[in-house]
Protein backbone atom coordinates (compact mmCIF):
# COMPACT_ATOMS: atom_id res chain seq x y z
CA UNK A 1 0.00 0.00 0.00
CA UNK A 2 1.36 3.22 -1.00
CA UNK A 3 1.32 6.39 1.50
CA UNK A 4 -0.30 10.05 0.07
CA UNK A 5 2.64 11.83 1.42
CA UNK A 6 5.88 12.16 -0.59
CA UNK A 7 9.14 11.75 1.43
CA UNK A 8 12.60 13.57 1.06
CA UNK A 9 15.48 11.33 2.08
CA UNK A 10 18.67 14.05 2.78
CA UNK A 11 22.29 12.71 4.14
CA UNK A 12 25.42 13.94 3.50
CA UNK A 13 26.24 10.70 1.84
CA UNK A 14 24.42 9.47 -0.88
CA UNK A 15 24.88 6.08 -0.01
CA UNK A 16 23.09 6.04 3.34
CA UNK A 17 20.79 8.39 1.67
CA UNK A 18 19.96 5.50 -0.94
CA UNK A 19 19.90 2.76 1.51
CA UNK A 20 17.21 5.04 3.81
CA UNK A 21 15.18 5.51 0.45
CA UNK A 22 15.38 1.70 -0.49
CA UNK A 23 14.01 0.96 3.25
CA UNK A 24 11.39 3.24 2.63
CA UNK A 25 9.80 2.13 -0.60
CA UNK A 26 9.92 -1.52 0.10
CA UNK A 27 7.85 -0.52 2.80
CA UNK A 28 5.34 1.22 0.29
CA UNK A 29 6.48 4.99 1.04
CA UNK A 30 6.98 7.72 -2.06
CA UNK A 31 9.86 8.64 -2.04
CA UNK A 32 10.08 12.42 -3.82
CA UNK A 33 13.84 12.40 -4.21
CA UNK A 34 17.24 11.60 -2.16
CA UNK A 35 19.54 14.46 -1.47
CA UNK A 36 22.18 14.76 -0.40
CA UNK A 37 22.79 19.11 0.46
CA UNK A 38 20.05 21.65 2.14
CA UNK A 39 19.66 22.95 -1.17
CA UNK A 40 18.53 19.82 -3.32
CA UNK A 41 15.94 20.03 -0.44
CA UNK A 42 14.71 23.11 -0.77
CA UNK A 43 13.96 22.84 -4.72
CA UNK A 44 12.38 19.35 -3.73
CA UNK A 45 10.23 21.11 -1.56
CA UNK A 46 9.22 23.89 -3.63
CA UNK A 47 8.08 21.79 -6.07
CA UNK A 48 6.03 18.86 -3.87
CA UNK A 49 4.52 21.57 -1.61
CA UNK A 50 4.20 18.97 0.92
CA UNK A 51 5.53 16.25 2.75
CA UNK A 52 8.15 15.01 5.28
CA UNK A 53 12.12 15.41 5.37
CA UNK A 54 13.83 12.32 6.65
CA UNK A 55 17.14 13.39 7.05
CA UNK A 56 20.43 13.28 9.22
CA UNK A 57 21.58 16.27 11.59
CA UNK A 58 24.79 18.02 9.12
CA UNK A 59 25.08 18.25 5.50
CA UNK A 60 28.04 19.88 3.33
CA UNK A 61 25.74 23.10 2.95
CA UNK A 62 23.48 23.43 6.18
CA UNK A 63 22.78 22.14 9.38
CA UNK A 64 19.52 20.37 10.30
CA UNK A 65 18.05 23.60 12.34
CA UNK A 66 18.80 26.04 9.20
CA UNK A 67 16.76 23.50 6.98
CA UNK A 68 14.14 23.25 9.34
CA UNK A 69 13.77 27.34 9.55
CA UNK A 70 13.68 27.35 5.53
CA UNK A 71 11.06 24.65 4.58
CA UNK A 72 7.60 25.33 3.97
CA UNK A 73 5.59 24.81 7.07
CA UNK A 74 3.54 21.94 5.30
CA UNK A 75 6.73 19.88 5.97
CA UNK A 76 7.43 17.96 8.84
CA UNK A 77 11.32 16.79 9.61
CA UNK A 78 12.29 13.30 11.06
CA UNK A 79 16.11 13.68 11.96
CA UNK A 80 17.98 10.36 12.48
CA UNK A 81 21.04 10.22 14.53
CA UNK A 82 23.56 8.97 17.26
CA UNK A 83 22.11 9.84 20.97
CA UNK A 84 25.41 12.27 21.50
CA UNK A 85 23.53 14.68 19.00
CA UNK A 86 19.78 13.95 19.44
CA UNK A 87 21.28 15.47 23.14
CA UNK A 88 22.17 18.37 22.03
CA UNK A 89 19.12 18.98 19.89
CA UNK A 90 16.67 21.31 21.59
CA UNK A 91 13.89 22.21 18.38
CA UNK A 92 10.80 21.43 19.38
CA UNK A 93 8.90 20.79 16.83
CA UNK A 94 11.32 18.29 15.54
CA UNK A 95 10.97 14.51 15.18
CA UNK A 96 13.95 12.54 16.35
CA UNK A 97 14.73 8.76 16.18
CA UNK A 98 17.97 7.39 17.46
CA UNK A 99 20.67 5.38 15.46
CA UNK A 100 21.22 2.35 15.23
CA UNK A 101 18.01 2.89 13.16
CA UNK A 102 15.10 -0.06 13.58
CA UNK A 103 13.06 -0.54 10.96
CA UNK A 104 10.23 -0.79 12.99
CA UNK A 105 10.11 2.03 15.05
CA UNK A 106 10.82 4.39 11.04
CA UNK A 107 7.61 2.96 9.93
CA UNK A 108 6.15 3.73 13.08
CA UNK A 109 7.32 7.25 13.23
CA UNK A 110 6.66 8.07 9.63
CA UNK A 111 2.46 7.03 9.91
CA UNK A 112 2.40 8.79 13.40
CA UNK A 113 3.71 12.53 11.10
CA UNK A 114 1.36 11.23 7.88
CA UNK A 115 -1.37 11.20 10.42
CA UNK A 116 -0.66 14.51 11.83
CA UNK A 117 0.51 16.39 8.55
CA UNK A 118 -2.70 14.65 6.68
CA UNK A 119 -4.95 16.20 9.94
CA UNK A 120 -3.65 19.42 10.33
CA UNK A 121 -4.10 19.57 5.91
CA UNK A 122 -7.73 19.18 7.07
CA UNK A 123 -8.05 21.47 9.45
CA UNK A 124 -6.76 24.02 6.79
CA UNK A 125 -9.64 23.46 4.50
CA UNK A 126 -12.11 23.38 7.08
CA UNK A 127 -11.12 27.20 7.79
CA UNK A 128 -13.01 29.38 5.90
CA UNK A 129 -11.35 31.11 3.53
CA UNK A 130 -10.29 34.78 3.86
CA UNK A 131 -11.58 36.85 1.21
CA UNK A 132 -10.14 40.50 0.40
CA UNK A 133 -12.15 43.52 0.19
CA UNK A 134 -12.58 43.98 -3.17
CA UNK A 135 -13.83 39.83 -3.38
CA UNK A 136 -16.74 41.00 -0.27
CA UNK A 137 -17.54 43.55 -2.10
CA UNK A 138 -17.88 42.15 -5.55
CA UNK A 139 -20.39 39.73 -3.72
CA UNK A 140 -22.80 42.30 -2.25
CA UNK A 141 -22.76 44.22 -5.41
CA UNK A 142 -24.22 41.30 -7.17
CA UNK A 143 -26.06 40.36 -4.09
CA UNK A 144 -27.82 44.06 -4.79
CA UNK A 145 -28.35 43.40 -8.49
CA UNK A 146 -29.93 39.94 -7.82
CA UNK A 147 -32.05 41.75 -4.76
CA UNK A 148 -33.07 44.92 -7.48
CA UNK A 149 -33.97 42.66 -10.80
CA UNK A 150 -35.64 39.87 -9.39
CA UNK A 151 -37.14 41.50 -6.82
CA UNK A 152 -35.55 39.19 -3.76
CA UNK A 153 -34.69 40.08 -0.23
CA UNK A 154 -30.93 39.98 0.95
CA UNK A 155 -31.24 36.35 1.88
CA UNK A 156 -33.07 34.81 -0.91
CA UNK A 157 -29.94 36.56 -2.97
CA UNK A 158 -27.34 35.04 -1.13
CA UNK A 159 -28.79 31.66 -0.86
CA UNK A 160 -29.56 31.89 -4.63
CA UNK A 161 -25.50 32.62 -5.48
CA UNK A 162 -24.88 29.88 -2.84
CA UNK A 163 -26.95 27.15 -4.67
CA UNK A 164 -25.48 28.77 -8.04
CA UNK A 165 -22.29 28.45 -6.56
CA UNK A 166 -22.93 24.39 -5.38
CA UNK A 167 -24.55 23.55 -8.65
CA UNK A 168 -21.54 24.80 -10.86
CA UNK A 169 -18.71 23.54 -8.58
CA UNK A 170 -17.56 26.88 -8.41
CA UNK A 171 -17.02 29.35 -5.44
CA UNK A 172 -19.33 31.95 -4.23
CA UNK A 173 -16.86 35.00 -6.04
CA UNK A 174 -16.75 33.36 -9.58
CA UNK A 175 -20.64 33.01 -9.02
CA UNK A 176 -20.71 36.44 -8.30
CA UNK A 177 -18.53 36.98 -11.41
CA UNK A 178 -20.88 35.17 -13.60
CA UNK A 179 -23.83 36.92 -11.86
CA UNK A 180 -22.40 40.04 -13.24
CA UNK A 181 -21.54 38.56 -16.43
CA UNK A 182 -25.17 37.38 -17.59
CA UNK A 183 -27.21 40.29 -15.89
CA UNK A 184 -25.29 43.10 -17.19
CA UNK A 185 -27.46 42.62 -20.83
C-alpha cells in the first residue's frame, strides 16, 4: 500500500541516503527524491509543496536547524542520529529517532507525522477562507443586483448565489462573477 505523502530522504552521503530511500519504498512509502545538500531540499520542496524530510543532523551546505527554519511549514522533519547529537538537539517541533536505526520504530514514526501532517491539511480546509475587500464587495454588489432585478430580499440573494455556486462547482466570487456577467445585458 502506498502512502499520500511524498518523502525527502537528505544525508550527507548518498549512499546512506539510498539505503534510507530503499528501506522506505519496500515498505510502500513515495519517495520524492534523495539528497544529499540543504539545497537539493529546498527545490524538492518547492516543487512537492508537501511532505516530510527524513534526514540526518549536518550536510556539506546546512545544518539540520537552518533546513528546518527554511522549509515550507507543510513539511514535517524526522532527523535520524547517534544519541550524542539527538542530546544536544533542543527544536521542538522536531521529530527525532535514534541510530542504530530499527526498521520498525521508522515505519512507526513516519504514519504517526502522515497522520498529523494529513490532519492538520484538514483542518486548513475546514477554515473558511479569507476573502479581500474587493472579493466582499464584488459579492454584495451582485447580491444588490440579484435583490433589485428579481425583486428578492438579501437572503433569498445570497442563498440563490450559494446554490449557483454548489450547482456549478464553483465558489461563491466566480458566481458572483458570472452573476455580473449574464445580468449586465
Amino acid at each position: 500500500m502506498e502512502r499520500l505523502v511524498s518523502i525527502i530522504v537528505v544525508f550527507p552521503k548518498a549512499e546512506d541516503a539510498k539505503n534510507i530511500r530503499n528501506i522506505l519504498v519496500r515498505s510502500g512509502y513515495r519517495v520524492a527524491a534523495v539528497c544529499t545538500s540543504g539545497a537539493q531540499v529546498l527545490q524538492v520542496a518547492d516543487r512537492i509543496g508537501e511532505g516530510i524530510v527524513v534526514c540526518g543532523y549536518k550536510f556539506s551546505d546546512v545544518m539540520y536547524s537552518d533546513l528546518l527554519a527554511d522549509l515550507p511549514e507543510s513539511f514535517e522533519m524526522l532527523l535520524i542520529a547517534s544519541r550524542s547529537v539527538l542530546e544536544l538537539c533542543d527544536d521542538r517541533g522536531i521529530v527525532c529517532l535514534e541510530l542504530p536505526l530499527k526498521i520498525h520504530d521508522l515505519a512507526n514514526t513516519l504514519e504517526m507525522m502522515m497522520g498529523n501532517l494529513l490532519r492538520r491539511k484538514k483542518r486548513k480546509k475546514l477554515q473558511p477562507k479569507v476573502r479581500s475587500e474587493e472579493e466582499i464587495r464584488l459579492i454584495a454588489d451582485a447580491k444588490r443586483l440579484l435583490m433589485e432585478r428579481n425583486s428578492m430580499t438579501e437572503e433569498e440573494a445570497h442563498r440563490y448565489m450559494q446554490k449557483c455556486s454548489m450547482d456549478s462547482g464553483t465558489n461563491i466570487v466566480e458566481t458572483a462573477q458570472m452573476v455580473f456577467a449574464l445580468m449586465k445585458y
